[in-house]
Protein backbone atom coordinates (compact mmCIF):
# COMPACT_ATOMS: atom_id res chain seq x y z
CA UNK A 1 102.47 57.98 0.67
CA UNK A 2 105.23 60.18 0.86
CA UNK A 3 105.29 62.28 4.30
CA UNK A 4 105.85 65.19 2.27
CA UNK A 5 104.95 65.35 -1.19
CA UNK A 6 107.81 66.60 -3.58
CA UNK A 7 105.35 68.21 -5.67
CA UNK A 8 104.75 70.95 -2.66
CA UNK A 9 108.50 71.66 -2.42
CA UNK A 10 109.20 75.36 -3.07
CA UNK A 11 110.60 75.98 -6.47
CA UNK A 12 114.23 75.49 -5.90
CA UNK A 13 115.87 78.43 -7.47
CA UNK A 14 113.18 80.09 -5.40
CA UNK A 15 113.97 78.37 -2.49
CA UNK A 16 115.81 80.55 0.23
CA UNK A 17 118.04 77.60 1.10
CA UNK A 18 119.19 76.74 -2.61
CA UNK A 19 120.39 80.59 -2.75
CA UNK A 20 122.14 80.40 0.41
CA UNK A 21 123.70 77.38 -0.91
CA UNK A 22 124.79 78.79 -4.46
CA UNK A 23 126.55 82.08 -2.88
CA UNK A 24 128.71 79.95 -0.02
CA UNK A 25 129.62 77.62 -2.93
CA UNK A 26 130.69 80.36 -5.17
CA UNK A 27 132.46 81.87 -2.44
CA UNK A 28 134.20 78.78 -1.27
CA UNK A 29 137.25 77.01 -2.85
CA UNK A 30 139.44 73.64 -2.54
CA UNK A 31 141.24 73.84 0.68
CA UNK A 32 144.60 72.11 -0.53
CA UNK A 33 144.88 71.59 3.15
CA UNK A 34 142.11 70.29 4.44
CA UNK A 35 141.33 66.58 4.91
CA UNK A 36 137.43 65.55 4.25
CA UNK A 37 136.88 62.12 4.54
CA UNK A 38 134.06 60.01 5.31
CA UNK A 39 134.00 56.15 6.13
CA UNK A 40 130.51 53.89 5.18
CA UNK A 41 129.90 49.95 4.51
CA UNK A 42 134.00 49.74 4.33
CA UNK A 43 134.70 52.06 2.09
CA UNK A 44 136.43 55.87 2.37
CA UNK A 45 134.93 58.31 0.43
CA UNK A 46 137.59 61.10 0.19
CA UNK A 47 136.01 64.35 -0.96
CA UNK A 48 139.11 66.40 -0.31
CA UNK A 49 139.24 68.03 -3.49
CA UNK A 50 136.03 69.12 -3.92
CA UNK A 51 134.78 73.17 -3.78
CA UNK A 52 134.31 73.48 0.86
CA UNK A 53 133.87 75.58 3.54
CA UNK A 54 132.22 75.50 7.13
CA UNK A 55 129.93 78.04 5.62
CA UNK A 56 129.20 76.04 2.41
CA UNK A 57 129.08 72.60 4.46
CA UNK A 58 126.49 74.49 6.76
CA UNK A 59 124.36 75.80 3.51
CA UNK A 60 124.27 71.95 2.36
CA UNK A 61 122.92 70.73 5.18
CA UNK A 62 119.97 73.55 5.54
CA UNK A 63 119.53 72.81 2.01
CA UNK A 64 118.86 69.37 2.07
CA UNK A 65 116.55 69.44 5.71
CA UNK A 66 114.12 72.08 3.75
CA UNK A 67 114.07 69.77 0.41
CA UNK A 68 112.80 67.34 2.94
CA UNK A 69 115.26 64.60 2.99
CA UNK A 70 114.61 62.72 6.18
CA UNK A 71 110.97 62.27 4.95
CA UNK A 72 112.27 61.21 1.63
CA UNK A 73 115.23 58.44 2.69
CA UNK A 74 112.76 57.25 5.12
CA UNK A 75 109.87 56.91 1.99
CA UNK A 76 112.17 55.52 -0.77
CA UNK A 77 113.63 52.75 1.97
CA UNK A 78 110.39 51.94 3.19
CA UNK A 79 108.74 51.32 -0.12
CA UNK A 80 106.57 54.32 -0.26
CA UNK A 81 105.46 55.32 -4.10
CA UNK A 82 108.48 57.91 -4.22
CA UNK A 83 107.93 56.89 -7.97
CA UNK A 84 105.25 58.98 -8.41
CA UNK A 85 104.59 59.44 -12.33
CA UNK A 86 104.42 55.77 -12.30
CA UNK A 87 102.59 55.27 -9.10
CA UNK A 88 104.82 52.85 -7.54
CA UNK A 89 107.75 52.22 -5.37
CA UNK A 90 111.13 52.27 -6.32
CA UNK A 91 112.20 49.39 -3.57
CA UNK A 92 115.27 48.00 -5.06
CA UNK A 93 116.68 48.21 -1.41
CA UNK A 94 114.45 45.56 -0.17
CA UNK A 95 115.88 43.14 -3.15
CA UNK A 96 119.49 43.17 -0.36
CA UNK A 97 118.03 43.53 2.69
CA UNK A 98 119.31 41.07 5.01
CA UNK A 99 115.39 40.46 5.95
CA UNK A 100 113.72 40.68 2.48
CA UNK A 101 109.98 40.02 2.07
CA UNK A 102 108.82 36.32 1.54
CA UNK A 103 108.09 37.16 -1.94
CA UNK A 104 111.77 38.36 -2.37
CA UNK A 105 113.50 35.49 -0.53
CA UNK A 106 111.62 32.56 -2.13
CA UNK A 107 113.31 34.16 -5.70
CA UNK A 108 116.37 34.75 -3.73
CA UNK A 109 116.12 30.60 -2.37
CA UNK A 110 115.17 29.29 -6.35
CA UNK A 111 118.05 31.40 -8.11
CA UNK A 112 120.19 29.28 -5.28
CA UNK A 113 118.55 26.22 -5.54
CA UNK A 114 119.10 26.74 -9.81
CA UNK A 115 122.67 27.34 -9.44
CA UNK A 116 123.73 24.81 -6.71
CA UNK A 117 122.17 22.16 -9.06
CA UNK A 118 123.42 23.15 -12.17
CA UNK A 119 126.93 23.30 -10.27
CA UNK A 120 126.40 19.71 -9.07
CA UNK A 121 125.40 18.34 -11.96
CA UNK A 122 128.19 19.78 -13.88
CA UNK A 123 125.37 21.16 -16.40
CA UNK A 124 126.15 23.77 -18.72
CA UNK A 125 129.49 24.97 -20.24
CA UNK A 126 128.17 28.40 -21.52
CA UNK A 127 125.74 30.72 -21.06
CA UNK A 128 124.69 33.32 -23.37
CA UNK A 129 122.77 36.13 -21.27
CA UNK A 130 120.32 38.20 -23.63
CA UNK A 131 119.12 41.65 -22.41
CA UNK A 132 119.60 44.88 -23.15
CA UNK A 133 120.10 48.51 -21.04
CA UNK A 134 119.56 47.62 -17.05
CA UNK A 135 119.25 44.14 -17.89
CA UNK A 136 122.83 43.79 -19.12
CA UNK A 137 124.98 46.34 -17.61
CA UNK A 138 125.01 45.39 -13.77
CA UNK A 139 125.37 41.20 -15.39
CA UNK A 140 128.66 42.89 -17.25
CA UNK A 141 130.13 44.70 -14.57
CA UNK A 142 129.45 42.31 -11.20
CA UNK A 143 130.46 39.51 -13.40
CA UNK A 144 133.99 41.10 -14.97
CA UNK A 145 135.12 42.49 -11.66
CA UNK A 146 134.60 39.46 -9.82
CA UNK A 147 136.01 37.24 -12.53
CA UNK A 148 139.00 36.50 -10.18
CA UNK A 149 136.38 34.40 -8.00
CA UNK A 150 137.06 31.73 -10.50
CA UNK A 151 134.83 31.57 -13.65
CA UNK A 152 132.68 28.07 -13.84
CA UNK A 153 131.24 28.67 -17.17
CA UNK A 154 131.64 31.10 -20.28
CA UNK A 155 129.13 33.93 -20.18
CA UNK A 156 128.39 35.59 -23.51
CA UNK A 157 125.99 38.50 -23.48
CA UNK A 158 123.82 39.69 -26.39
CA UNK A 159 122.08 43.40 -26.09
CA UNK A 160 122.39 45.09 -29.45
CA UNK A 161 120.56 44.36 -31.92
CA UNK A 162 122.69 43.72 -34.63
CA UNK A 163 122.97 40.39 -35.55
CA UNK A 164 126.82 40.73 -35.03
CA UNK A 165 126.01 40.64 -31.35
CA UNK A 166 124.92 37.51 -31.64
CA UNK A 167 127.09 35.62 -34.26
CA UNK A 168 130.02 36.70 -31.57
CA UNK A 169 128.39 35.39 -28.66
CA UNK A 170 128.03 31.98 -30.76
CA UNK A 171 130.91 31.49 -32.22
CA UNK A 172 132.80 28.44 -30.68
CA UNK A 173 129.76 26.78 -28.69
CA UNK A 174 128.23 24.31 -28.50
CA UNK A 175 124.76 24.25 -28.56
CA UNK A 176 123.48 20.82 -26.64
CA UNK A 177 126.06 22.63 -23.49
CA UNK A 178 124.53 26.50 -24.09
CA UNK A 179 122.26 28.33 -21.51
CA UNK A 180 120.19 30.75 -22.74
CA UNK A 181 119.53 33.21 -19.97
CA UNK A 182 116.57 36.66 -20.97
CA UNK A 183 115.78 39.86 -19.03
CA UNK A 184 113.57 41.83 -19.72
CA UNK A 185 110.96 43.43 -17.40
CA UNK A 186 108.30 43.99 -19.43
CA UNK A 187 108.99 41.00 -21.26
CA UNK A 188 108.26 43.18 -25.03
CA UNK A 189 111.49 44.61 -24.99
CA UNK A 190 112.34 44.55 -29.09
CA UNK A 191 115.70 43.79 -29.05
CA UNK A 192 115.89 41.57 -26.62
CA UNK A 193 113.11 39.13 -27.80
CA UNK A 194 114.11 39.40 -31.67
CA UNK A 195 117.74 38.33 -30.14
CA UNK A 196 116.18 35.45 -28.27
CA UNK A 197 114.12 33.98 -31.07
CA UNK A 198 117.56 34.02 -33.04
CA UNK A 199 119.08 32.61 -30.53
CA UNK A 200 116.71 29.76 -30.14
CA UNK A 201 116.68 29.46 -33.83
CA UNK A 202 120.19 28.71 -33.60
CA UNK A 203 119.63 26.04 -30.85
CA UNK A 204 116.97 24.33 -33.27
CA UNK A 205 119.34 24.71 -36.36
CA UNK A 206 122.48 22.50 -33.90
CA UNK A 207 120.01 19.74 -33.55
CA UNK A 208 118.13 20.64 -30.17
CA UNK A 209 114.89 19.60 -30.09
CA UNK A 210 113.64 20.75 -26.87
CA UNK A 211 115.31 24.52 -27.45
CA UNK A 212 113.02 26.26 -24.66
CA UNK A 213 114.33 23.47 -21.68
CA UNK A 214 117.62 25.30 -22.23
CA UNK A 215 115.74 29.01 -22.37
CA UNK A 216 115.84 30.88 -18.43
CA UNK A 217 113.85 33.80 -18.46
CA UNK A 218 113.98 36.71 -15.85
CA UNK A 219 111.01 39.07 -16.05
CA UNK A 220 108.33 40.72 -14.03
CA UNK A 221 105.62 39.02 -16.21
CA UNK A 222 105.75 35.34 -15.80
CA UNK A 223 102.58 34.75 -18.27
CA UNK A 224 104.57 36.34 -21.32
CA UNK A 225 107.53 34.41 -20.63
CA UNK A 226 105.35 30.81 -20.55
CA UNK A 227 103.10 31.78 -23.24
CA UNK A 228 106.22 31.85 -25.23
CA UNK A 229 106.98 28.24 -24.07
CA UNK A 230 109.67 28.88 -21.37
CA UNK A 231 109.10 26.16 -18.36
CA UNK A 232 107.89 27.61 -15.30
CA UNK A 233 110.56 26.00 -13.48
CA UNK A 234 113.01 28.23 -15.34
CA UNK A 235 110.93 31.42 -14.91
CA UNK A 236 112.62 33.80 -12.41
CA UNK A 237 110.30 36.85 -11.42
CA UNK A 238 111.32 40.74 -10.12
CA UNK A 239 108.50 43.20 -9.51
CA UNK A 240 107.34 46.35 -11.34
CA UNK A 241 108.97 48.06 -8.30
CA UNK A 242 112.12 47.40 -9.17
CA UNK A 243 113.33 49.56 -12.01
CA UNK A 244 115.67 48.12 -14.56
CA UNK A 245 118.99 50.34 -13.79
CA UNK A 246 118.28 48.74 -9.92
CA UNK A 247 117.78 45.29 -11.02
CA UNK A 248 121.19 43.60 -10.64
CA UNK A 249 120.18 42.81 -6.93
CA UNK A 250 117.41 40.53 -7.94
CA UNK A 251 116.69 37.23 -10.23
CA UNK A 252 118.65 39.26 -12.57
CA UNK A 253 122.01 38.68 -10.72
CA UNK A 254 121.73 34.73 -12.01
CA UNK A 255 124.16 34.70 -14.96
CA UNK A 256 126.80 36.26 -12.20
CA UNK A 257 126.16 33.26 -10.14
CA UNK A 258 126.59 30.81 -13.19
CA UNK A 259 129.58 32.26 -14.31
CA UNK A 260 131.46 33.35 -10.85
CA UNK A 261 129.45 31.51 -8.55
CA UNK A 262 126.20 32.09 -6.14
CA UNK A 263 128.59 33.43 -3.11
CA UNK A 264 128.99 36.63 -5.57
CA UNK A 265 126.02 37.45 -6.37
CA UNK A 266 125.57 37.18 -2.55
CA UNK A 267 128.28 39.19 -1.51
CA UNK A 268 127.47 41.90 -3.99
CA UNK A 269 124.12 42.01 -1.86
CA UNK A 270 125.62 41.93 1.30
CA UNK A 271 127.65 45.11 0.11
CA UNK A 272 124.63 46.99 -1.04
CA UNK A 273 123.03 46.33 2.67
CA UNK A 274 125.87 47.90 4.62
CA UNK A 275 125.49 51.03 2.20
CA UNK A 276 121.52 51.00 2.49
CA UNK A 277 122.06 51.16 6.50
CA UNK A 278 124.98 53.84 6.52
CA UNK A 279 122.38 55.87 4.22
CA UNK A 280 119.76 54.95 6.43
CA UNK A 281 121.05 55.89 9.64
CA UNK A 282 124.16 58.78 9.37
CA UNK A 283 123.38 61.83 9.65
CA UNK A 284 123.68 64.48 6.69
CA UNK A 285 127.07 65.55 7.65
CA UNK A 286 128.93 62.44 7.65
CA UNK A 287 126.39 60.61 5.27
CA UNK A 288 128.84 59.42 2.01
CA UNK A 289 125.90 59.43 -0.59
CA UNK A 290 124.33 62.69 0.64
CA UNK A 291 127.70 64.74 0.77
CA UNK A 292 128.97 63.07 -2.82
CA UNK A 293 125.30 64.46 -3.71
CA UNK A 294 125.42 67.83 -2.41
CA UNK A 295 129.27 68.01 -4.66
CA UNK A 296 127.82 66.84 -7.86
CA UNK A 297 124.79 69.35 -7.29
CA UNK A 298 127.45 71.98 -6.64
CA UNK A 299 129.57 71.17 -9.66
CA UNK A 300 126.81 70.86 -12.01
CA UNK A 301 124.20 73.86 -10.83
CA UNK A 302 126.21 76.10 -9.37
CA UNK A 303 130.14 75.68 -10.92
CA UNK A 304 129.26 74.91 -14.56
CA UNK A 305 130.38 71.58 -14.93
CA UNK A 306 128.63 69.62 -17.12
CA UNK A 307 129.99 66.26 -17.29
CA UNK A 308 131.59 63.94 -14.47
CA UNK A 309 134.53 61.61 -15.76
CA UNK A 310 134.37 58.01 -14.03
CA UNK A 311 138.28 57.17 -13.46
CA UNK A 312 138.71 53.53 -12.29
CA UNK A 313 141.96 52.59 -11.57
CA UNK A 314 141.24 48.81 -11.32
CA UNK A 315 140.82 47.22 -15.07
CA UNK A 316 137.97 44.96 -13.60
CA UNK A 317 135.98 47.80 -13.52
CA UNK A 318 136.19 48.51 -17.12
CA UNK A 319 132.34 48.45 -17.37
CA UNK A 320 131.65 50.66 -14.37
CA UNK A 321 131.61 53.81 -16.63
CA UNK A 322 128.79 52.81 -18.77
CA UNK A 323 126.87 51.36 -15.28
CA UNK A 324 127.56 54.49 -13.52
CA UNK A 325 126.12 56.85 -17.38
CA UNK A 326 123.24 54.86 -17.13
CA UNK A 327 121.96 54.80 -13.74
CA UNK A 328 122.80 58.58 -13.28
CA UNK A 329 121.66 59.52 -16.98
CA UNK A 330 118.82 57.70 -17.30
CA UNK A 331 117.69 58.68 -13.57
CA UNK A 332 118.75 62.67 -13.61
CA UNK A 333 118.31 63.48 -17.48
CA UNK A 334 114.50 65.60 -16.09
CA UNK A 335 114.11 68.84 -17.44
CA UNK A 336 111.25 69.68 -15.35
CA UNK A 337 110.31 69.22 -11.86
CA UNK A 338 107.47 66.70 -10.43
CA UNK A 339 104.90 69.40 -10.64
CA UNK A 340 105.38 69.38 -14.03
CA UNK A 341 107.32 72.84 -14.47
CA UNK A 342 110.67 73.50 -15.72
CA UNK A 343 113.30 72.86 -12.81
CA UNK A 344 115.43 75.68 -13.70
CA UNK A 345 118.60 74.86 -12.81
CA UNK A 346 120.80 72.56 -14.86
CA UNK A 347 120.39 69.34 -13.87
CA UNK A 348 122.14 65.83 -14.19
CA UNK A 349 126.03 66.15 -15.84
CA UNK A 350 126.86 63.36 -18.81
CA UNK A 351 128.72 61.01 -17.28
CA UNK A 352 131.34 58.89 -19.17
CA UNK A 353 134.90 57.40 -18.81
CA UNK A 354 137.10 54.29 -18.83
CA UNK A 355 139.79 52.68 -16.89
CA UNK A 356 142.83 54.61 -15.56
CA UNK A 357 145.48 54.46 -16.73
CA UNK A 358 144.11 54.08 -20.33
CA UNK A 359 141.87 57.12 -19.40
CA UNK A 360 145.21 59.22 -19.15
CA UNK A 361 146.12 58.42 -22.87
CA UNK A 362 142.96 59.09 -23.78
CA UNK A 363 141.43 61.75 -22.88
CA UNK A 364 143.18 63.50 -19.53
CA UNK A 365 144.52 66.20 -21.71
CA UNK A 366 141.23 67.61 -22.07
CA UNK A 367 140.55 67.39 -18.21
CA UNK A 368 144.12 69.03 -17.34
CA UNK A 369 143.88 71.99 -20.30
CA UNK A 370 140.90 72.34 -21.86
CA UNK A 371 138.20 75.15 -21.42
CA UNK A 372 135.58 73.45 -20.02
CA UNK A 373 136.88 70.27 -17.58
CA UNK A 374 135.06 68.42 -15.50
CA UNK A 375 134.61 67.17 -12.01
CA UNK A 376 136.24 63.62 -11.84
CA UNK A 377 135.30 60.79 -9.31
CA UNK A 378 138.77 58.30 -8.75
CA UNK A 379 138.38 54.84 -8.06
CA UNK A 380 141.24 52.82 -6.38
CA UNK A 381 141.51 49.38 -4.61
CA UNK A 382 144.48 49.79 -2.08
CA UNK A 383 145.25 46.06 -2.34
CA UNK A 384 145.05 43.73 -5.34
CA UNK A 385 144.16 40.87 -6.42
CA UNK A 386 147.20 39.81 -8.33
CA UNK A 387 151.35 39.12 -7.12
CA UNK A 388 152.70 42.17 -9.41
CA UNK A 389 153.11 44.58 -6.13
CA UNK A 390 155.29 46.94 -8.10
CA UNK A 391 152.42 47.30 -11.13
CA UNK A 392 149.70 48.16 -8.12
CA UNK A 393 152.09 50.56 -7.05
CA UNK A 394 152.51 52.32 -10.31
CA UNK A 395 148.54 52.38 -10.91
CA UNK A 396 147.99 53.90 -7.41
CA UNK A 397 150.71 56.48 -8.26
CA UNK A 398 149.15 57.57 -10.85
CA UNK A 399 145.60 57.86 -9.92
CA UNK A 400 146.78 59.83 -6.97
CA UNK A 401 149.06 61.64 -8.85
CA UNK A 402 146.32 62.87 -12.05
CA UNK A 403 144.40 63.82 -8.81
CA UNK A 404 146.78 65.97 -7.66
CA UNK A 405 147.60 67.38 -11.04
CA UNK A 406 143.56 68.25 -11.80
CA UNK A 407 143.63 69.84 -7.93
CA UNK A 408 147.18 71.81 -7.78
CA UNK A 409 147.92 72.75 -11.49
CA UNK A 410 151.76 73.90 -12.42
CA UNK A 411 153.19 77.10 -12.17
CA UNK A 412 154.13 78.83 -15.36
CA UNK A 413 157.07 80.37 -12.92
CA UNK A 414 157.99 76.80 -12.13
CA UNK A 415 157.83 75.58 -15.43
CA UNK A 416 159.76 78.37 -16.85
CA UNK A 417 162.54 78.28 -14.17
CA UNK A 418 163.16 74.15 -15.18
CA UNK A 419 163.12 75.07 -18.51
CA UNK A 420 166.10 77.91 -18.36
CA UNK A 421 168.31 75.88 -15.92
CA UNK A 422 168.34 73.39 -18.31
CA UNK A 423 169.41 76.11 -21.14
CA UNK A 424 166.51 76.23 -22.64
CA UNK A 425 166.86 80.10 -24.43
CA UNK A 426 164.69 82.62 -22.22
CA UNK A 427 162.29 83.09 -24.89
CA UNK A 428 161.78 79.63 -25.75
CA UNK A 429 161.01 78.97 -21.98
CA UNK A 430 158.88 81.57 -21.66
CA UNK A 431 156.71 80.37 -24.50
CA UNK A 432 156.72 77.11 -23.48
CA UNK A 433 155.99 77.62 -20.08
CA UNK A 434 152.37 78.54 -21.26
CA UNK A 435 152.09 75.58 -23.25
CA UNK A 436 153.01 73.38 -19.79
CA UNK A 437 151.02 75.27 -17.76
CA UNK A 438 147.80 73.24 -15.87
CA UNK A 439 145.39 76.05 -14.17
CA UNK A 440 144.61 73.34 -11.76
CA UNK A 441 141.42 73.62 -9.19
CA UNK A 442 139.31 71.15 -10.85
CA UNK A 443 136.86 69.58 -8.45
CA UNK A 444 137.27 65.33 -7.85
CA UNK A 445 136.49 62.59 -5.17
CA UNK A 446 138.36 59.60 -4.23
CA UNK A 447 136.72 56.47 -3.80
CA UNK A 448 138.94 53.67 -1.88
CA UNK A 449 137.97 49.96 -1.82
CA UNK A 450 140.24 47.74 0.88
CA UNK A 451 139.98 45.49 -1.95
CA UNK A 452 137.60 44.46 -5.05
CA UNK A 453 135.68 42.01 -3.35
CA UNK A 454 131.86 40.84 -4.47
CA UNK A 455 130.76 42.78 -0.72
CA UNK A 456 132.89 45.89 -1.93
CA UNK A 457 131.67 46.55 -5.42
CA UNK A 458 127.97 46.23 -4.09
CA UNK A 459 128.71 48.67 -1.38
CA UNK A 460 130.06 50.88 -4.34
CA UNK A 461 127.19 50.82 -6.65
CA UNK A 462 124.58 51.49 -3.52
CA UNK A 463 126.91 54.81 -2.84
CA UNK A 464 125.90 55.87 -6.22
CA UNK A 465 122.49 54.54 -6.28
CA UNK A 466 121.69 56.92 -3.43
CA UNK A 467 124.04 59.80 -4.75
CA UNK A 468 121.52 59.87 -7.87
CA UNK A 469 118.06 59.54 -5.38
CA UNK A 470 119.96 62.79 -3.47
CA UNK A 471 120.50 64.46 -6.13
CA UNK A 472 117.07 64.05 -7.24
CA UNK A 473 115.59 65.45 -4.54
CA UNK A 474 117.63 68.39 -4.76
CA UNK A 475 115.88 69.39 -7.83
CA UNK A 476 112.56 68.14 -7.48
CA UNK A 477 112.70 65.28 -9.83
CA UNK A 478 111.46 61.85 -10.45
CA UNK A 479 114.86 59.66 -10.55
CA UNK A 480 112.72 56.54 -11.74
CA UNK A 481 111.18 56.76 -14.71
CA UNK A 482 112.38 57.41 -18.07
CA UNK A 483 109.94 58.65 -20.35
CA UNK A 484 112.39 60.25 -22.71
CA UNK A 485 113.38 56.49 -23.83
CA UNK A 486 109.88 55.37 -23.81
CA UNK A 487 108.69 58.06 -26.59
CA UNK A 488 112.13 56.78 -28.71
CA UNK A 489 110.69 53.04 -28.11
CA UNK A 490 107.31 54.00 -29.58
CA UNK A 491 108.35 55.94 -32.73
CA UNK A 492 110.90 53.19 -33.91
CA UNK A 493 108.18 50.26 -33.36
CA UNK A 494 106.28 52.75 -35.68
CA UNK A 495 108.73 53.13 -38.17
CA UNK A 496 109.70 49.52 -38.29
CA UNK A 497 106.19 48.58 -39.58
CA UNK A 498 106.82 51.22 -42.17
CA UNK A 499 109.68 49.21 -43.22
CA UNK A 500 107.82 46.06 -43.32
CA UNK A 501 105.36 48.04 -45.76
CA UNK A 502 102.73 48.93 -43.75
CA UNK A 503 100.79 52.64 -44.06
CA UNK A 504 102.67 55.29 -41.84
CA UNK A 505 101.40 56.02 -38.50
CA UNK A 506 102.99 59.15 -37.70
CA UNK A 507 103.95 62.06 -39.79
CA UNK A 508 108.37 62.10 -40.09
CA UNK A 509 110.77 65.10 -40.94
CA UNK A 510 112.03 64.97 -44.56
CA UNK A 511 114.98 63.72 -43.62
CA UNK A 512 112.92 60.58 -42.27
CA UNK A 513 110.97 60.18 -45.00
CA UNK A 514 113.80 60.31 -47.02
CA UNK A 515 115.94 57.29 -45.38
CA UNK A 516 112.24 55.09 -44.77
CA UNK A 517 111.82 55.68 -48.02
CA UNK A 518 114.77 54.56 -49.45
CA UNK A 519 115.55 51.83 -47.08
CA UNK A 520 112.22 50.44 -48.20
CA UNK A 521 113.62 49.75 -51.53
CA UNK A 522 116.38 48.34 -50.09
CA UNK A 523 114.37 45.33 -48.95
């Protein structure tokens, strides 16, 4: 059990502490001038332009000793039930530790033993991975920014459930030399099991007779997975301890390994267990997750920003943005607090983004000049992976320099001044200058990797891992469950039989009935 229960916590905007926090953030600003930066598991963590001062920096840390976080890191890493509306652990950490329990090594040892013969044999020239939500992200993202690792096979991946999905992941295979890899937890997931019987049915269709020999399935119910005629031998297992948006350390790294090779999925671990012990050990003040915690709390609760941009300068992280909305949405989307009662406080930001520098033709206008803004976390590798030195240069130049520009502004004075000694008529200038004008003071972080290696990108996604478990605890809520999607799960399986015919199980809006009613007829 928890050493102290969450559920006892004061109410936070109660909460002496949380007040003291709120006024020395809103009395604090961006010291332009001031260098804050923060070294763990090989990466620097530059937090420069976020909202500081000794006094808020003190607040922080009284605020996170009274929310109890000592008790809490020491809980979540030891496998305590910190998931408590589920009544279970949330122990993804053990899944990388360099010491995992037998259960956890002995899948660790067959995912090996799976690839390394596969490899040898020279078996397989595609693999189609099928899974949908945590089961597909962390697959997309380890396996695109390590691509440079050298790709053995073709990995396709099929999550929606349109049937385009599939018919692209097909499309110039062939079948006899296809993998079929499936995730899924629960092992009911609807999309992912109406894509896999399609998917088999397309195996059967090229002439295999045997379709399930070529069917891996990665689940925390082995019986579901057999019952459907998968071979044991090709059953991988994680445990209901190990949610879905903290899955990519387990069985569920195995279509990286195919595709980029075992070391990888390996290194990614290794990564992710430097992280764990810099969380585990640092103290609040220099500990990376906590303080990127305590900045997101104070943009979102206390400074009004809603949303937090994800700017990668690297375009092997292209699917970082959607990792990074899902573990933090899914996790800190709680409206009330684990006693059950509103948290009152806004809680976790919408997070979105895409690649710099596409980002800056995208949708940086609206971060330099529009109303609202939003705090921005950078992403740079300071070496690459490729001989164009003068291209790295220019992408570094301009992450750094959209960093500045969000943190400094320009200077209508400035502006105006360039503008008239280049004869621009005084009025004009001075209309224009307003135009130009960035107010500047926009809160970011920098995040440098030495380089995007398989031990770097895990290190990067256990930052954020515990970022969101911080944050968490900062407002009282569960980080680990997701009941939100559950209750959207439920009402479309309902729905769906309605479509098939069957009597209505649930009463609808009349814009519900409308569409079931006419999409009935349809069929």
């Amino acid at each position: 059990m928890l050493p102290l229960n969450p559920i006892e916590l004061a109410k936070l905007p109660r909460q002496p502490e949380w007040q003291s926090f709120c006024q020395a953030v809103q009395a604090a600003s961006i010291c332009t001038d001031e260098l804050r930066l923060m070294q763990a598991a090989g990466l620097t963590i530059d937090l420069s332009a976020q909202v500081s001062s000794h006094e808020a920096r003190a607040a922080a840390t009284a605020l996170l000793e009274a929310r109890g976080f000592d008790a809490a890191r020491t809980a979540l890493l030891a496998g305590d039930h910190v998931n408590k509306t589920e009544d279970r652990a949330a122990w993804h950490t053990m899944l990388r530790a360099p010491e995992p329990i037998e259960a956890v090594a002995r899948e660790h040892q067959r995912v090996r033993e799976f690839v390394q013969q596969a490899d040898a044999q020279g078996k397989w020239k595609a693999v189609i991975h099928i899974g949908i939500g945590g089961s597909d992200w962390g697959v997309r993202l380890a396996t695109d920014a390590c691509s440079g690792s050298g790709a053995r096979r073709a990995l396709k991946f099929v999550a929606n459930i349109d049937g385009h999905a599939l018919e692209d992941a097909i499309l110039g295979l062939n079948a006899e030399d296809t993998l079929l890899v499936v995730t899924s937890k629960s092992f009911t997931t609807t999309e992912t099991l109406a894509n896999l019987r399609r998917a088999v049915a397309w195996l059967t269709q090229a002439g295999v007779e045997q379709p399930y020999d070529q069917v891996v399935a990665i689940t925390a119910r082995p019986d579901a997975a057999r019952a459907l005629g998968v071979p044991s031998s090709q059953i991988f297992e994680f445990w209901d301890w190990v949610g879905g948006r903290y899955s990519l350390w387990s069985a569920v790294g195995l279509p990286v390994a195919m595709a980029v090779g075992i070391d990888v999925i390996e290194g990614i671990r290794e990564g992710a267990a430097a992280m764990d012990e810099h969380f585990a050990q640092a103290p609040i003040a220099e500990n990376a997750p906590a303080q990127l915690a305590l900045a997101g709390v104070a943009n979102r609760s206390v400074l009004g920003y809603s949303s937090l941009s994800i700017a990668a300068y690297d375009a092997r992280l292209q699917f970082l943005a959607p990792y990074l909305q899902q573990l933090d949405m899914e996790s800190l989307g709680k409206s009330v607090d684990m006693a059950g009662d509103p948290v009152g406080v806004p809680t976790g930001p919408s997070v979105w983004g895409m690649p710099g520098t596409d980002g800056q033709h995208t949708f940086f206008q609206w971060l330099h000049q529009g109303t609202d803004g939003a705090a921005v976390d950078f992403i740079m590798c300071r070496e690459a992976d490729h001989q164009w030195t003068e291209e790295h240069a220019m992408l570094l130049a301009n992450c750094l320099a959209q960093r500045q520009t969000l943190l400094r502004g320009t200077s209508l004075e400035a502006d105006r001044d360039a503008m008239l000694a280049q004869g621009v008529p005084a009025d004009k200038a001075e209309w224009l200058a307003r135009h130009r004008r960035h107010e500047g003071g926009r809160p970011s972080t920098l995040i440098v990797l030495p380089r995007l290696t398989p031990h770097a990108l895990g290190a990067l996604l256990a930052l954020y891992e515990h970022k969101v478990f911080v944050q968490a605890l900062i407002w009282g809520i569960n980080p680990f469950d997701q009941w939100g999607v559950e209750a959207g799960k439920k009402m479309a399986s309902g729905i769906l039989r309605e479509l098939h015919g069957q009597e209505p199980d649930a009463d609808h809006d009349r814009s519900t009935e409308h569409w079931i009613s006419v999409l009935t007829q349809d069929r």
